[in-house]
Protein backbone atom coordinates (compact mmCIF):
# COMPACT_ATOMS: atom_id res chain seq x y z
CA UNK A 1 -23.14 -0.23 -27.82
CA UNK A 2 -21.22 0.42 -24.71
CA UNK A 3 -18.38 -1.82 -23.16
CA UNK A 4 -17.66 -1.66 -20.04
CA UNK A 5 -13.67 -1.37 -19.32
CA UNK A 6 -11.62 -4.82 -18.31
CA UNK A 7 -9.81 -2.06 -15.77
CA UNK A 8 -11.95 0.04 -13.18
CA UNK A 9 -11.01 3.30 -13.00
CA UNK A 10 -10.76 3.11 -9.62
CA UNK A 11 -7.08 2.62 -9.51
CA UNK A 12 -5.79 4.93 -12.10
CA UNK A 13 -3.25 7.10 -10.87
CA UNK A 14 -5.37 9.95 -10.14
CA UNK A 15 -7.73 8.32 -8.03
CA UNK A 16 -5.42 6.43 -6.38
CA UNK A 17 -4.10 10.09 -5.82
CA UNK A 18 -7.23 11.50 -4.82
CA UNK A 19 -7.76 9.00 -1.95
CA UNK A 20 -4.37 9.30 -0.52
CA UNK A 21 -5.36 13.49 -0.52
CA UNK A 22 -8.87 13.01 1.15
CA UNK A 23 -7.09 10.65 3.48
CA UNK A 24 -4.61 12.98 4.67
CA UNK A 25 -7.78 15.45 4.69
CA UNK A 26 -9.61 13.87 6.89
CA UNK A 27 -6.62 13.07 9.18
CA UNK A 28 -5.67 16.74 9.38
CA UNK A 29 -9.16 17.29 10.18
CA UNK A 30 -8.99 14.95 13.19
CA UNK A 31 -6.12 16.36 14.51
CA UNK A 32 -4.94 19.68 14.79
CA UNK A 33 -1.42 18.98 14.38
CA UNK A 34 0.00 17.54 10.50
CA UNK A 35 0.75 14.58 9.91
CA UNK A 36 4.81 14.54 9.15
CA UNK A 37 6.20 12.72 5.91
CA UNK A 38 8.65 10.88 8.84
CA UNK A 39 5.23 9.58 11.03
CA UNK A 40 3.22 8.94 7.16
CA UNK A 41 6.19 6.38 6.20
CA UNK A 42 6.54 4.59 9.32
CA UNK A 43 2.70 4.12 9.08
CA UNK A 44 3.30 2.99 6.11
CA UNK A 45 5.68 0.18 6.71
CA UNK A 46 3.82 -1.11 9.63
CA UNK A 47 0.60 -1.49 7.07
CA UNK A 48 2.72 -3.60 4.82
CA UNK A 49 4.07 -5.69 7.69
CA UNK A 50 0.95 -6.23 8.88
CA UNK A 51 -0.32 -7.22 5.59
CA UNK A 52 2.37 -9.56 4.77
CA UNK A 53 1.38 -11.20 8.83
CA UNK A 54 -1.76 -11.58 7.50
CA UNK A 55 -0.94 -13.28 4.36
CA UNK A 56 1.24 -15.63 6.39
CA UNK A 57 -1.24 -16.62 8.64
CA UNK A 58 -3.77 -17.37 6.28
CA UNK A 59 -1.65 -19.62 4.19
CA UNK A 60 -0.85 -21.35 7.67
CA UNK A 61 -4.69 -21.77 8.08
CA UNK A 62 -4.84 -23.15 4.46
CA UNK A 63 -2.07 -25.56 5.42
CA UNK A 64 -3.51 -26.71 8.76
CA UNK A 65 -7.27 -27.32 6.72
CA UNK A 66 -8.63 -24.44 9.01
CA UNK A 67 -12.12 -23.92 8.34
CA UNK A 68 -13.05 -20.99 6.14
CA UNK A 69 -9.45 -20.83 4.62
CA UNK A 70 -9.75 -21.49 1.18
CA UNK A 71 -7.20 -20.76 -1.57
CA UNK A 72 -9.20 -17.74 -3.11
CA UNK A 73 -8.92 -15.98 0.05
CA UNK A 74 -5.21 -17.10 1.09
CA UNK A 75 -4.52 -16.05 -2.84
CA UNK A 76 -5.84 -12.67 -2.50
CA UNK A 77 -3.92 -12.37 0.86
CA UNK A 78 -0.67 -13.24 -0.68
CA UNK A 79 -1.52 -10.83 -3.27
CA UNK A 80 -2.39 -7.89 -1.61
CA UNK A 81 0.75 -8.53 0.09
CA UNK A 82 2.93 -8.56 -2.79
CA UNK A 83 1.56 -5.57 -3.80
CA UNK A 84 2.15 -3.38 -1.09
CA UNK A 85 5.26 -4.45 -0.93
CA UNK A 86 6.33 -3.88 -4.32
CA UNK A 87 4.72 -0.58 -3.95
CA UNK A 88 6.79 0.22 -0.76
CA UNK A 89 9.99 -0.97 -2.80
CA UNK A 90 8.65 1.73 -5.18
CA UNK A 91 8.42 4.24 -3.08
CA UNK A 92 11.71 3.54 -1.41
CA UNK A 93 13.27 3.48 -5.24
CA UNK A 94 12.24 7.38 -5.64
CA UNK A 95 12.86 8.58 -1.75
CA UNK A 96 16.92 7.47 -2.75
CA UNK A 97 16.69 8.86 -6.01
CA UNK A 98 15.31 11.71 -4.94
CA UNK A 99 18.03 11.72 -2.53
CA UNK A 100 20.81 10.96 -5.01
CA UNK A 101 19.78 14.07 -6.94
CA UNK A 102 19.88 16.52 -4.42
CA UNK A 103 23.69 15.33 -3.36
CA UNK A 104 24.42 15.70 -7.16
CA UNK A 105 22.87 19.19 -7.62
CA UNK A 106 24.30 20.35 -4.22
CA UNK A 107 28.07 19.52 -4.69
């Protein structure tokens, strides 16, 4: 008897790893110049914020009784929200360790 996982495997670390690769891939592809880590962050923050607009305005929608704005959907708004961000905050935690490091190993 087989059971399917709770978890998809979809969003283990290596596939989530994978994506972000092909991504990059295909954007290399399109372009003949790279994409720097500088230009990849700042598209990166302006994803989140645009996320977290979104989330706002749907929970404004849910507030005003706007049709087709129902709490599921403002829910998984706020959530994807959240988790970008705490992603981001992630990401942000390592670029200053990172940082840190290299000042300690350089002095």
């Amino acid at each position: 008897m087989k059971i399917n996982p709770a978890v998809s495997n979809n969003y283990g670390p290596n596939a989530i790893r994978e994506k972000f690769y092909n991504e990059t891939q295909k954007m290399q592809g399109e372009n003949s110049a790279t994409l720097s880590f500088s230009d990849f962050l700042k598209e990166s923050v302006a994803d989140v914020n645009k996320t977290q607009v979104q989330a706002d305005e749907s929970i404004a929608k849910l507030l005003n009784g706007e049709q087709g704005a129902g709490i599921h959907e403002t829910m998984l708004a706020v959530e994807q929200a959240d988790l970008k961000m705490r992603l981001m905050v992630q990401v942000r935690n390592k670029a200053v360790e990172a940082y840190r490091e290299i000042m300690r190993i350089s002095t």
